[in-house]
Protein backbone atom coordinates (compact mmCIF):
# COMPACT_ATOMS: atom_id res chain seq x y z
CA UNK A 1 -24.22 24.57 55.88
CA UNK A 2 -21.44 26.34 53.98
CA UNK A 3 -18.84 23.90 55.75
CA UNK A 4 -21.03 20.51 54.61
CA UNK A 5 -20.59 21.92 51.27
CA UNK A 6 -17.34 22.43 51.39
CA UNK A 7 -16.88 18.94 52.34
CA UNK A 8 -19.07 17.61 49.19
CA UNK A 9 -17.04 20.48 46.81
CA UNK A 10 -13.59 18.45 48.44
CA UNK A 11 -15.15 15.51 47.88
CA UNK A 12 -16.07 16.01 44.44
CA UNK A 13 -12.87 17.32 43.03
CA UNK A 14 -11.03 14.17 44.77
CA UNK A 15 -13.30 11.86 43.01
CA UNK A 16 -12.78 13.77 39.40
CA UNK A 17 -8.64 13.26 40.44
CA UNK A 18 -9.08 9.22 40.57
CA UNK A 19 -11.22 9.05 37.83
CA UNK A 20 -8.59 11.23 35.90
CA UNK A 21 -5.83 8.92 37.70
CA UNK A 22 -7.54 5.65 36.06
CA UNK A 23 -8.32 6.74 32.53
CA UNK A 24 -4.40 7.69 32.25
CA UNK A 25 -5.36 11.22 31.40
CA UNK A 26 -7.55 13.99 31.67
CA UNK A 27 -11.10 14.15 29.75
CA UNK A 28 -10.06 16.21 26.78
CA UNK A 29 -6.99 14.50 26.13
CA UNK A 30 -4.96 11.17 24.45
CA UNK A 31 -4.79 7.93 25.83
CA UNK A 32 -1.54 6.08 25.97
CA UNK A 33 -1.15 2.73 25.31
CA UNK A 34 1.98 0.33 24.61
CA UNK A 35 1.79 1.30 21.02
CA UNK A 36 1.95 4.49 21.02
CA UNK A 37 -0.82 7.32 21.10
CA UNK A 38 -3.72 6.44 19.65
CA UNK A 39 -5.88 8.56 17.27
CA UNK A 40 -9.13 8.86 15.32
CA UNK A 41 -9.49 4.67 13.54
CA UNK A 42 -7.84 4.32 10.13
CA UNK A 43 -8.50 1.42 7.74
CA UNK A 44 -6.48 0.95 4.63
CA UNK A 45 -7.38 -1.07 1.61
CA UNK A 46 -4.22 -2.86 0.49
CA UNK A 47 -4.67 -4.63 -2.36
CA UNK A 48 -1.40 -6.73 -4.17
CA UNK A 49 -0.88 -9.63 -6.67
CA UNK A 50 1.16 -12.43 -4.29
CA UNK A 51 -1.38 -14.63 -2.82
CA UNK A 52 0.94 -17.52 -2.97
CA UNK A 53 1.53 -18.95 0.87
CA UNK A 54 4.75 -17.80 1.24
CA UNK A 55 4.12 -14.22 -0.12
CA UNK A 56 1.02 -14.19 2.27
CA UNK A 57 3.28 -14.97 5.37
CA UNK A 58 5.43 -12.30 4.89
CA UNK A 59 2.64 -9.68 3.96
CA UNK A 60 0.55 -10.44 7.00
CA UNK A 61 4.38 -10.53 8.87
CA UNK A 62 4.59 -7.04 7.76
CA UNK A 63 0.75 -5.96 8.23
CA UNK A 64 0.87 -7.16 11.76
CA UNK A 65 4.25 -5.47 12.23
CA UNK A 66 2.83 -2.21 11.49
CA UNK A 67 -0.74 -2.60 12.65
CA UNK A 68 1.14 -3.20 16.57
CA UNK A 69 3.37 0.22 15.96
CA UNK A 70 0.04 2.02 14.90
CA UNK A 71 -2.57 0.54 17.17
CA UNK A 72 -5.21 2.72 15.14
CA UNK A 73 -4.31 1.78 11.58
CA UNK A 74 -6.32 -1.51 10.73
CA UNK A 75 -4.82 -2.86 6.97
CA UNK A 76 -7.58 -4.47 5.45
CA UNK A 77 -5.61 -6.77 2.57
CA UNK A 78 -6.69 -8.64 -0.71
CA UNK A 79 -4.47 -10.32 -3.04
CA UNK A 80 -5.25 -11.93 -6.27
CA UNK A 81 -2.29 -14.00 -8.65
CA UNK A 82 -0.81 -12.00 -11.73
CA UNK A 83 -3.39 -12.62 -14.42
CA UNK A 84 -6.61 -11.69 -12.70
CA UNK A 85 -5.20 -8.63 -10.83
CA UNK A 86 -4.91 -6.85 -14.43
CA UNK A 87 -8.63 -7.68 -14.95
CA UNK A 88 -9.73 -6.64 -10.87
CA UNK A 89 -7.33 -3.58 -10.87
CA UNK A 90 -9.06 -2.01 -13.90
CA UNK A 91 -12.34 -3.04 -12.75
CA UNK A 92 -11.80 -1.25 -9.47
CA UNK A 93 -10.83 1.86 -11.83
CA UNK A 94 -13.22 2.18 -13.72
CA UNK A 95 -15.73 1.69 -10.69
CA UNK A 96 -13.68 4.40 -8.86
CA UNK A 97 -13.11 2.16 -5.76
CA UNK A 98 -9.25 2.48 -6.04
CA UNK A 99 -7.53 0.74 -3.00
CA UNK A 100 -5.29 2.89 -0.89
CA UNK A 101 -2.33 1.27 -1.31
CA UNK A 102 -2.14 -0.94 -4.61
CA UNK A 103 0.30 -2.82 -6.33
CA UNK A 104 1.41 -1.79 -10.13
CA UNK A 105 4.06 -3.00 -12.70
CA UNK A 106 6.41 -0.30 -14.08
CA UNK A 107 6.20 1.56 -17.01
CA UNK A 108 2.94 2.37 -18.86
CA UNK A 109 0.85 0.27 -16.46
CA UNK A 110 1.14 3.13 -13.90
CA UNK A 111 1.72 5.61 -15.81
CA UNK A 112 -1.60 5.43 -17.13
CA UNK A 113 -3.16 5.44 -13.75
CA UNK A 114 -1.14 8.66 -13.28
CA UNK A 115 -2.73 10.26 -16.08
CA UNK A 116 -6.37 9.15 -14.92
CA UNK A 117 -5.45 10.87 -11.65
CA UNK A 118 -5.75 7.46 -9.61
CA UNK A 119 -2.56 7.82 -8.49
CA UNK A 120 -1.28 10.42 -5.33
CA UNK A 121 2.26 12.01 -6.85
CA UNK A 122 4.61 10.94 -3.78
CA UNK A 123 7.70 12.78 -5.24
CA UNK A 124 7.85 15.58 -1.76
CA UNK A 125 7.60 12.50 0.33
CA UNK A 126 9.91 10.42 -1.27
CA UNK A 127 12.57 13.19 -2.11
CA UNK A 128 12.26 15.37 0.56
CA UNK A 129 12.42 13.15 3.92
CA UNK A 130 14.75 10.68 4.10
CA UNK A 131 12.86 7.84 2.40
CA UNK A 132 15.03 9.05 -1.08
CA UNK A 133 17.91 7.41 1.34
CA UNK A 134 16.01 4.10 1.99
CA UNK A 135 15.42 2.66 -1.56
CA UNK A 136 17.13 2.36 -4.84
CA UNK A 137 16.92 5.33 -6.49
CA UNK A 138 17.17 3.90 -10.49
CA UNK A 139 14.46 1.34 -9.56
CA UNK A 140 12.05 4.44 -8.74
CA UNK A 141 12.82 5.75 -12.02
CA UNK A 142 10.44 3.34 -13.71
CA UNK A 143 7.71 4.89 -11.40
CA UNK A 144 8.23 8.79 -12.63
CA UNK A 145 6.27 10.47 -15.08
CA UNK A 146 6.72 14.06 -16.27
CA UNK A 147 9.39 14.41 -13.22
CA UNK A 148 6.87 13.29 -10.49
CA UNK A 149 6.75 9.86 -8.37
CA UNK A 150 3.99 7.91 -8.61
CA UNK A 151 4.90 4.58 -7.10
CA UNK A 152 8.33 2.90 -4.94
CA UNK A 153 9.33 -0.13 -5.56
CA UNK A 154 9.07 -2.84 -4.03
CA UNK A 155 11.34 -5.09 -5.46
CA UNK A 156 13.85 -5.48 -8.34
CA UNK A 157 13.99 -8.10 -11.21
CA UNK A 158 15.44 -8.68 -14.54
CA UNK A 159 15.10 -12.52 -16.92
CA UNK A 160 17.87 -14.24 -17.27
CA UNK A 161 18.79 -17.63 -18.91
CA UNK A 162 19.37 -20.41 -16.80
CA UNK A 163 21.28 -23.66 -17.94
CA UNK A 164 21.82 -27.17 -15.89
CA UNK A 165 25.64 -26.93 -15.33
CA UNK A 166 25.86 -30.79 -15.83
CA UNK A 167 24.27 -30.66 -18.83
CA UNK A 168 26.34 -28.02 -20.23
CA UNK A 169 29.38 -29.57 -18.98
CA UNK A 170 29.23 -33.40 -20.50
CA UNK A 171 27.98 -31.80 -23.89
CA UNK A 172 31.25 -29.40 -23.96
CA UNK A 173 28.94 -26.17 -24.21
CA UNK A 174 30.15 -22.89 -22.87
CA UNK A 175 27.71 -19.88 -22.03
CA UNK A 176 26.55 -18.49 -25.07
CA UNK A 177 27.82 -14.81 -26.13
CA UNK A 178 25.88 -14.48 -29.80
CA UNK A 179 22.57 -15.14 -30.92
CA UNK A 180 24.63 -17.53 -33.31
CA UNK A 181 26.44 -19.61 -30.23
CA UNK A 182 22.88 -19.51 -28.68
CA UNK A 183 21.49 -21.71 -31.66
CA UNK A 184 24.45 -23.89 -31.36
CA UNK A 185 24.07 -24.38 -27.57
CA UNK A 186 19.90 -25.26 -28.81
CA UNK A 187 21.46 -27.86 -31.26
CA UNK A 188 24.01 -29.70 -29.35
CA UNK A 189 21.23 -30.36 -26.66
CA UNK A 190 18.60 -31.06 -29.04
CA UNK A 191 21.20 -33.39 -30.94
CA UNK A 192 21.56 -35.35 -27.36
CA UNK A 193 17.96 -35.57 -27.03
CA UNK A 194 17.60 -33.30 -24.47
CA UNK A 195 14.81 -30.13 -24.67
CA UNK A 196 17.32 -27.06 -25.43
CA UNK A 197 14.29 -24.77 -23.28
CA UNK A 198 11.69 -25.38 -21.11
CA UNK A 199 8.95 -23.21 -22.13
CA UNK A 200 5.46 -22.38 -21.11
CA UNK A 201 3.23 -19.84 -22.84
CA UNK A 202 -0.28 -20.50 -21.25
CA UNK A 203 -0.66 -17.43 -20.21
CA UNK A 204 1.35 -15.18 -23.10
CA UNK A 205 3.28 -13.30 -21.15
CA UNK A 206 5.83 -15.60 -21.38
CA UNK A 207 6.03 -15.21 -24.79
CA UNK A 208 6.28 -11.39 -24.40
CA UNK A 209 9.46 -11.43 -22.36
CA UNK A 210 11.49 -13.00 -24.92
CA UNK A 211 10.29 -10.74 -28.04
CA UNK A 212 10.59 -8.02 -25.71
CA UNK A 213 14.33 -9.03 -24.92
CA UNK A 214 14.33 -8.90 -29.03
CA UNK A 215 13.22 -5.54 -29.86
CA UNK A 216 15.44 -4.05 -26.85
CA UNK A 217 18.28 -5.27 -28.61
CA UNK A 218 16.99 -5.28 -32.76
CA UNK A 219 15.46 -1.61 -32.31
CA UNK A 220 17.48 1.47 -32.04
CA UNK A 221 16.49 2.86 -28.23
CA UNK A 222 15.04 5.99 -29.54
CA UNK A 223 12.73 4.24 -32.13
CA UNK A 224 11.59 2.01 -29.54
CA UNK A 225 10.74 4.27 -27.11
CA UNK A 226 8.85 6.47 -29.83
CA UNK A 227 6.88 3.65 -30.47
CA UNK A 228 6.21 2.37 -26.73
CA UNK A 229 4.60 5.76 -26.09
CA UNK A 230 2.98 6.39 -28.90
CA UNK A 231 5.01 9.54 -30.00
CA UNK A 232 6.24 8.24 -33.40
CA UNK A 233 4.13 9.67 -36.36
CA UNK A 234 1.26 7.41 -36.66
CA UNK A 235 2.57 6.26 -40.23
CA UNK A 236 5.88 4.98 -38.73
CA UNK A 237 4.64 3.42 -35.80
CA UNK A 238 6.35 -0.39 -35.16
CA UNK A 239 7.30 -0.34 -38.53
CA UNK A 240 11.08 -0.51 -37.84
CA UNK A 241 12.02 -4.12 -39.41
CA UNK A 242 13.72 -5.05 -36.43
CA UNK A 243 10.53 -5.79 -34.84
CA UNK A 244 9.96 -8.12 -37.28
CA UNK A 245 13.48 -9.44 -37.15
CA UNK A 246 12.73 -10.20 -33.56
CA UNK A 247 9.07 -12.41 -34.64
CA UNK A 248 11.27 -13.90 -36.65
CA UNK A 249 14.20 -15.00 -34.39
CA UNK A 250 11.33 -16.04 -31.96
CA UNK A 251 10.12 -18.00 -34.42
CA UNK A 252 13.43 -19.69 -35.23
CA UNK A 253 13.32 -20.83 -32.00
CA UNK A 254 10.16 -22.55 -32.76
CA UNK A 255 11.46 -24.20 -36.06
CA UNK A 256 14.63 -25.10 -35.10
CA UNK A 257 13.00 -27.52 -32.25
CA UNK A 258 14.63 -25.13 -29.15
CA UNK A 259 11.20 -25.43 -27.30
CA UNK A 260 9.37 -28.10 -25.86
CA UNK A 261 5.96 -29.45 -27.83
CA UNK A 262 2.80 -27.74 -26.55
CA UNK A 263 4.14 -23.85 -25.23
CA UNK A 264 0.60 -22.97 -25.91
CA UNK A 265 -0.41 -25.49 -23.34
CA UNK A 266 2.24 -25.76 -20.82
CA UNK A 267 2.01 -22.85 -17.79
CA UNK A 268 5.02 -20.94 -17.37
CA UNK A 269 5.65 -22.99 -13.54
CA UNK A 270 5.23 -26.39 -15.05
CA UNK A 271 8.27 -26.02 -17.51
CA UNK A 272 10.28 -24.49 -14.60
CA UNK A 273 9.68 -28.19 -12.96
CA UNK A 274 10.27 -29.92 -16.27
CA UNK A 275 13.75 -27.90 -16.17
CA UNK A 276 14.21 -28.32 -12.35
CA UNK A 277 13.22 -32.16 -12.80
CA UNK A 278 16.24 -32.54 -15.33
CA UNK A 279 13.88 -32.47 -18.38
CA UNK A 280 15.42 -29.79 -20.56
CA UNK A 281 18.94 -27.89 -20.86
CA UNK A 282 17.64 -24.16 -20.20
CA UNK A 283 15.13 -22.19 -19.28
CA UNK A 284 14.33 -18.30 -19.44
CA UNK A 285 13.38 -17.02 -15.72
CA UNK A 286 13.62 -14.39 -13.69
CA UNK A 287 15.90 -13.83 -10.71
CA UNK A 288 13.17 -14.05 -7.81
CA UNK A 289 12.70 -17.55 -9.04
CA UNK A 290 16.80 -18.48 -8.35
CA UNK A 291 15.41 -19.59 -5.03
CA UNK A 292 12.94 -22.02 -6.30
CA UNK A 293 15.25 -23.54 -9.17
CA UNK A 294 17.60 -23.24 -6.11
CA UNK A 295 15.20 -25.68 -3.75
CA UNK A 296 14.60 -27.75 -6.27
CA UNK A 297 18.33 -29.19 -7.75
CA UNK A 298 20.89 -27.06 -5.34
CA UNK A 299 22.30 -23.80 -6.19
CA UNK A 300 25.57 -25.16 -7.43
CA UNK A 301 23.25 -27.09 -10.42
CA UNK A 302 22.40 -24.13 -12.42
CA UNK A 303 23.86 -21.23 -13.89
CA UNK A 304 22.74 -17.85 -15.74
CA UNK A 305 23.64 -15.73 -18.32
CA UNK A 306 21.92 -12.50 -20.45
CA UNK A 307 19.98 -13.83 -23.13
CA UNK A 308 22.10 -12.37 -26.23
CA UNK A 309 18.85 -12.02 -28.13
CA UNK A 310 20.18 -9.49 -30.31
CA UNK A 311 24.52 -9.29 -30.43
CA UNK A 312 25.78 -6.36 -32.31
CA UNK A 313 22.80 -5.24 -33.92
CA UNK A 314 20.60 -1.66 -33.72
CA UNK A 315 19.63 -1.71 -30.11
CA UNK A 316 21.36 -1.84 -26.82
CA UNK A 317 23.38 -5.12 -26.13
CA UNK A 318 23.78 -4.45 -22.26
CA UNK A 319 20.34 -4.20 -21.84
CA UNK A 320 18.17 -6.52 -19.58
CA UNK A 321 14.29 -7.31 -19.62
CA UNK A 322 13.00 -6.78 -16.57
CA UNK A 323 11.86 -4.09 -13.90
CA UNK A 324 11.04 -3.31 -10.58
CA UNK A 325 7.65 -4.27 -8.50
CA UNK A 326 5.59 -2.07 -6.61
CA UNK A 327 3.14 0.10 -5.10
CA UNK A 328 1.12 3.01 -5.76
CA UNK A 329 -1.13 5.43 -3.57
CA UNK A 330 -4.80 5.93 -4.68
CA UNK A 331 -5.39 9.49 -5.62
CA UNK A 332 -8.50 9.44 -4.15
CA UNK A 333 -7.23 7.88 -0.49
CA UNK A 334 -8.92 10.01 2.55
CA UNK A 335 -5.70 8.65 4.65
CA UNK A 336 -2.78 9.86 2.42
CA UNK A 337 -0.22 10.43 5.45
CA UNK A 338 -0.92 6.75 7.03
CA UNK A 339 -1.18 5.16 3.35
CA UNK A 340 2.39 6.86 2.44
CA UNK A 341 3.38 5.69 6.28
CA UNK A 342 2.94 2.65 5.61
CA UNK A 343 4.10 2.33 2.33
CA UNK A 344 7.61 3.51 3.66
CA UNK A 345 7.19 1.08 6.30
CA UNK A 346 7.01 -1.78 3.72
CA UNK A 347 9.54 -0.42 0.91
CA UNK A 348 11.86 0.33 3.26
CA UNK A 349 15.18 -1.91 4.76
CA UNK A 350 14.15 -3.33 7.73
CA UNK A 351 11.43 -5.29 5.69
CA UNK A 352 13.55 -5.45 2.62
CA UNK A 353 16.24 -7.98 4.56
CA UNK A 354 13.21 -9.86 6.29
CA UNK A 355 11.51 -9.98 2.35
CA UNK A 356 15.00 -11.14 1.29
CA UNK A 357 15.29 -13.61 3.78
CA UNK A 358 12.11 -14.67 3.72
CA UNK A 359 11.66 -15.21 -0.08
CA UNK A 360 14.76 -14.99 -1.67
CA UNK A 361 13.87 -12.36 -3.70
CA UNK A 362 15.95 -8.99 -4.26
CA UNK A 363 14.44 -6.23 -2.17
CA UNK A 364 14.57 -2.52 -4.09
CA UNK A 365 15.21 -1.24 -0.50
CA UNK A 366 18.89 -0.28 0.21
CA UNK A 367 21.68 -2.57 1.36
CA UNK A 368 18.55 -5.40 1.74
CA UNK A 369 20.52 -7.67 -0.72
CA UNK A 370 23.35 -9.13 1.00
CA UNK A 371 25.56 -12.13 1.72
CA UNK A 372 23.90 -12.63 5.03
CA UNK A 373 20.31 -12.21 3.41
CA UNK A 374 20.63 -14.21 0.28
CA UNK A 375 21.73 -16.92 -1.95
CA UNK A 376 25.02 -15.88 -3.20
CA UNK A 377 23.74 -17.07 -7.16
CA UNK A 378 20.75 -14.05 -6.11
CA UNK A 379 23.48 -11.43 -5.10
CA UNK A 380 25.71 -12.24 -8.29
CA UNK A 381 22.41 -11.77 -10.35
CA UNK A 382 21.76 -8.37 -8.60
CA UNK A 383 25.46 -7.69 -9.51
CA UNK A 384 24.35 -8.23 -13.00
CA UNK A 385 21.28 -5.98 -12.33
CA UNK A 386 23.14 -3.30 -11.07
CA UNK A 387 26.26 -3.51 -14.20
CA UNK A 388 23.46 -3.57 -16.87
CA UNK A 389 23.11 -0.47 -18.67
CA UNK A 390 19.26 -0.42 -17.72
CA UNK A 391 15.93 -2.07 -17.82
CA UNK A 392 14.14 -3.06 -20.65
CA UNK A 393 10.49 -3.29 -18.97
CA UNK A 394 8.06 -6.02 -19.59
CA UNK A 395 6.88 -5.48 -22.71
CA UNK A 396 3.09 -6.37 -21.44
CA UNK A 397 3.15 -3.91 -18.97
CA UNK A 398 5.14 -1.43 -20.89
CA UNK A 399 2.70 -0.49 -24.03
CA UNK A 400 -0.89 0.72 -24.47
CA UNK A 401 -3.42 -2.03 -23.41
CA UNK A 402 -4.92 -2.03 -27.39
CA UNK A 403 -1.24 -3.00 -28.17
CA UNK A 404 -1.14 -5.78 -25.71
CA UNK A 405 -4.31 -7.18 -26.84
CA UNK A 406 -3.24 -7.53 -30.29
CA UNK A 407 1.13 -7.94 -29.66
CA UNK A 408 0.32 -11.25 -26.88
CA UNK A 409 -2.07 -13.50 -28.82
CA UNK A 410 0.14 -12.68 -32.00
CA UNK A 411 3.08 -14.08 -30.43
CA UNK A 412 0.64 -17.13 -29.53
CA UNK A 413 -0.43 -17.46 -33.00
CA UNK A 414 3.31 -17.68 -34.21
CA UNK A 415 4.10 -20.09 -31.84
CA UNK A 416 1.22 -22.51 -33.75
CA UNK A 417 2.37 -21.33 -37.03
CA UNK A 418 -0.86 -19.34 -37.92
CA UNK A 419 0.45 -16.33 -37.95
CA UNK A 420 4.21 -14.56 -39.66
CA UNK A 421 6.22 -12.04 -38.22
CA UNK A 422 5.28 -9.50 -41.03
CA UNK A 423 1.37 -10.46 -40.25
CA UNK A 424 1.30 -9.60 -36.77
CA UNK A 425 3.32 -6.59 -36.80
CA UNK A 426 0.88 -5.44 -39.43
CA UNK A 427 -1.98 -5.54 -36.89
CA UNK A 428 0.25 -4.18 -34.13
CA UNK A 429 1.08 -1.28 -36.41
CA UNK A 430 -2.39 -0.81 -37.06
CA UNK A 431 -3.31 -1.04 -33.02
CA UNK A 432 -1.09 1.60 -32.26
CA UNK A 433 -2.45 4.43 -34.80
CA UNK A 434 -5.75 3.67 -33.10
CA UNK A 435 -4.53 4.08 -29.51
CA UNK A 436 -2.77 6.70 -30.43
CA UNK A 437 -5.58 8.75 -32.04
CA UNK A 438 -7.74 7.64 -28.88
CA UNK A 439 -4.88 9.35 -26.22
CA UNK A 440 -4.84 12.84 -29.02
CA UNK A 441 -8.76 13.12 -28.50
C-alpha cells in the first residue's frame, strides 16, 4: 500500500514538473515572451492633432514600435486637425476625461492645464534620468511653469518668409532687412503684376502669426510679457501703442495691395499652392512646411528670411514667432510610469531621425536634425532657430482664451476694413481686465 502510493506521490510531482516545463515557469510566477516580461494589461489614451496621412504613418510607426517592446501596453490613439482639437481638448477638460498622453501648444495653452491640475509635473523624470540628455533643453522651456515641467516637446518650429528665388532674381530684389525694404520688395512685385504674398486667413490664426511677429518686435519684452500673463495693472493692460503700431503695419499690408483678394476666404494651404504654383512672390510659413514648398517647385526655388516686422524699434529684433510642439501627461492618468515611458519613447532620438526623415520636419530630440536626416534648406532654418535670441510663441496659443476670442476675429475684421487698429485694441484691452479679474477670484 505505502509503496503504490509512493508511486502515485512520484507520479504526481513528475506531472506538476512538465506542466511547469510547458508554461515556461512556475505557477506563481512571469511568463516570458519575445517582448519582454509581460505584466498586468495597460491601455493608454493618446490623443494628438496630426491626422493628416503622413503624420498617421509615422504615429502608428511609432505606436506599433512600442506596443512590440511592451507586449502589455495597448495605445489606444485619436487624432483630430488643429482647429477642432482646441474645441475636443477643452471639452475633454471640462468633462474630466483627460487622455493620458495629449498633445498641447506652448505657452499659456498648457500652462493653464497646469494650473487646473490636468497636467502630471514630469520635471524628476525629465531632469533626473537621462531623458534631460535626449531632447533640447530651450525647447522644454516653453513647457515650465513656476520651475516645474509639464510637457516635452515634440518638435521645434519658428515662421519664416519664403520668396520664389526666380522671382526675386529677374525683378533685381534682394532679401529684405527693414520693414521699409519689405514694402519695397511688396511694390516691385505688385508693380510686375505679381501677388507680393500669398495669404490665407480662413481660419485666423494666420492672421495672428504675423501681428504676433509685430508686437514681439514693436513692444518692449517686459511690457509684453506683463500683458501676455495678465500681470500688468489692469489699467495698463495692451495699452502700449506699439500694439497698435503693429494693427496698423498689418493693415498697411492690406492697403498697400501686399495680399491676395479674399484672405478672409482663402485657407492658409490653398495660398501655400497659389505660392508653390508660381502665383505670388512670398509667402509667410513655417519651417515644417520647407518640405512641402520643397515637393512642390524643388528646394533650390525658394528661399527664407526673418520677417523684419519691426527693425530698430522697442522690442527684440532677433526674435522669431514660433515654438515647439508637444505632449503633456494627464494628471489624472492611473498609468503614469508607462504614459511617461512612452512619452520618452516618442520625444526621444531614435524616433526624432525616423520623424525627420519621415516628414521633414525638425525633431526637438537631440542630434535628430541632420544632413543625413533632412533637407539641407530645413537644417539651415534650424540654424536660424538655434542663432535667434528666442521664441516669440504663437500668439493664439500664448494669451488667455477671452483674449483670443476677441484679438483673432479683430484681426479678421481689419483685414475687411470694419474694424481700426485703435478699435480692436480697445476691446482687447477691455478682454484682458476681465480675464484678469476672473484668474484674481
Amino acid at each position: 500500500m505505502i509503496k503504490n502510493q509512493f508511486y502515485v506521490i512520484s507520479l504526481l510531482v513528475i506531472l506538476s514538473m512538465i506542466l511547469v516545463a510547458c508554461s515556461g515557469g512556475d505557477a506563481g510566477g512571469t511568463s516570458e515572451s519575445s517582448g519582454g516580461s509581460e505584466s498586468e494589461a495597460v491601455t493608454l489614451k493618446f490623443f494628438h492633432k496630426w491626422p493628416e496621412p503622413e503624420h498617421m504613418e509615422f504615429y502608428e510607426f511609432a505606436v506599433q514600435e512600442y506596443e512590440k517592446n511592451h507586449p502589455n501596453v495597448t495605445i489606444e490613439m485619436e487624432a483630430v486637425a488643429d482647429e477642432p482639437y482646441k474645441d475636443k481638448i477643452r471639452v475633454l477638460m471640462a468633462a474630466n476625461e483627460v487622455p493620458d498622453v495629449y498633445f498641447s501648444w506652448a505657452g499659456e495653452f498648457s500652462w493653464k492645464f497646469a494650473r487646473a491640475g490636468q497636467a502630471l509635473d514630469i520635471t524628476d523624470a525629465v531632469m533626473n534620468t537621462d531623458w534631460k540628455d535626449q531632447v533640447i533643453l530651450s525647447a522644454v522651456e516653453p513647457y515650465k511653469l513656476d520651475g516645474k515641467i509639464y510637457g516635452v516637446p515634440m518638435r521645434i518650429n519658428a515662421k519664416f518668409m519664403v520668396y520664389n528665388k526666380a522671382m526675386f532674381e529677374e525683378y533685381g530684389i534682394s532679401e529684405p532687412a527693414t520693414w521699409d525694404e519689405f514694402l519695397t520688395a511688396c511694390s516691385t512685385l505688385k508693380e510686375n503684376g505679381v501677388v507680393p504674398l500669398a495669404f490665407g486667413d480662413e481660419f485666423p490664426w494666420a492672421a495672428s502669426h504675423y501681428v504676433g511677429d509685430f508686437n514681439a518686435k514693436l513692444v518692449g519684452g517686459d511690457v509684453r510679457s506683463a500683458d501676455y500673463l495678465l500681470t500688468a495693472p489692469a489699467e495698463k493692460l495692451f495699452t502700449d501703442p506699439g500694439y497698435v503700431e503693429g494693427l496698423a503695419r498689418f493693415q498697411t499690408l492690406v492697403t498697400a495691395g501686399c495680399f491676395n483678394e479674399g484672405p478672409n476666404g482663402i485657407s492658409h494651404s490653398s495660398a501655400r499652392s497659389s505660392f508653390i504654383a508660381g502665383k505670388a512672390g512670398m509667402i509667410y510659413i513655417e519651417l515644417e512646411e520647407f518640405v512641402t514648398v520643397a515637393d512642390g517647385m524643388g528646394q533650390d526655388a525658394f528661399g527664407f528670411f526673418q520677417f523684419p516686422s519691426g527693425s530698430g524699434d522697442e522690442g527684440d529684433q532677433k526674435l522669431l514667432t514660433g515654438a515647439p510642439d508637444g505632449f503633456m501627461i494627464s494628471a489624472s492618468t492611473e498609468h503614469p510610469e508607462e504614459a511617461m515611458d512612452f512619452l520618452k519613447f516618442i520625444t526621444g532620438p531614435e524616433m526624432g531621425k525616423e520623424y525627420v526623415k519621415r516628414l521633414g520636419i525638425p525633431s526637438a530630440a537631440v542630434g535628430a536634425v541632420n544632413d543625413e536626416t533632412a533637407l539641407p534648406i530645413v537644417v539651415k532654418g534650424v540654424e536660424s532657430i538655434n542663432t535667434a535670441s528666442g521664441m516669440a510663441l504663437w500668439l493664439d496659443t500664448d494669451i488667455n482664451i477671452k483674449i483670443v476670442e476677441v484679438y483673432l476675429p479683430g484681426m479678421q475684421a481689419i483685414l475687411n476694413g470694419t474694424k481700426t487698429p485703435e478699435e480692436l485694441m480697445q476691446e482687447v484691452h477691455d478682454a484682458a481686465v476681465q480675464a484678469q479679474s476672473e484668474l484674481s477670484q
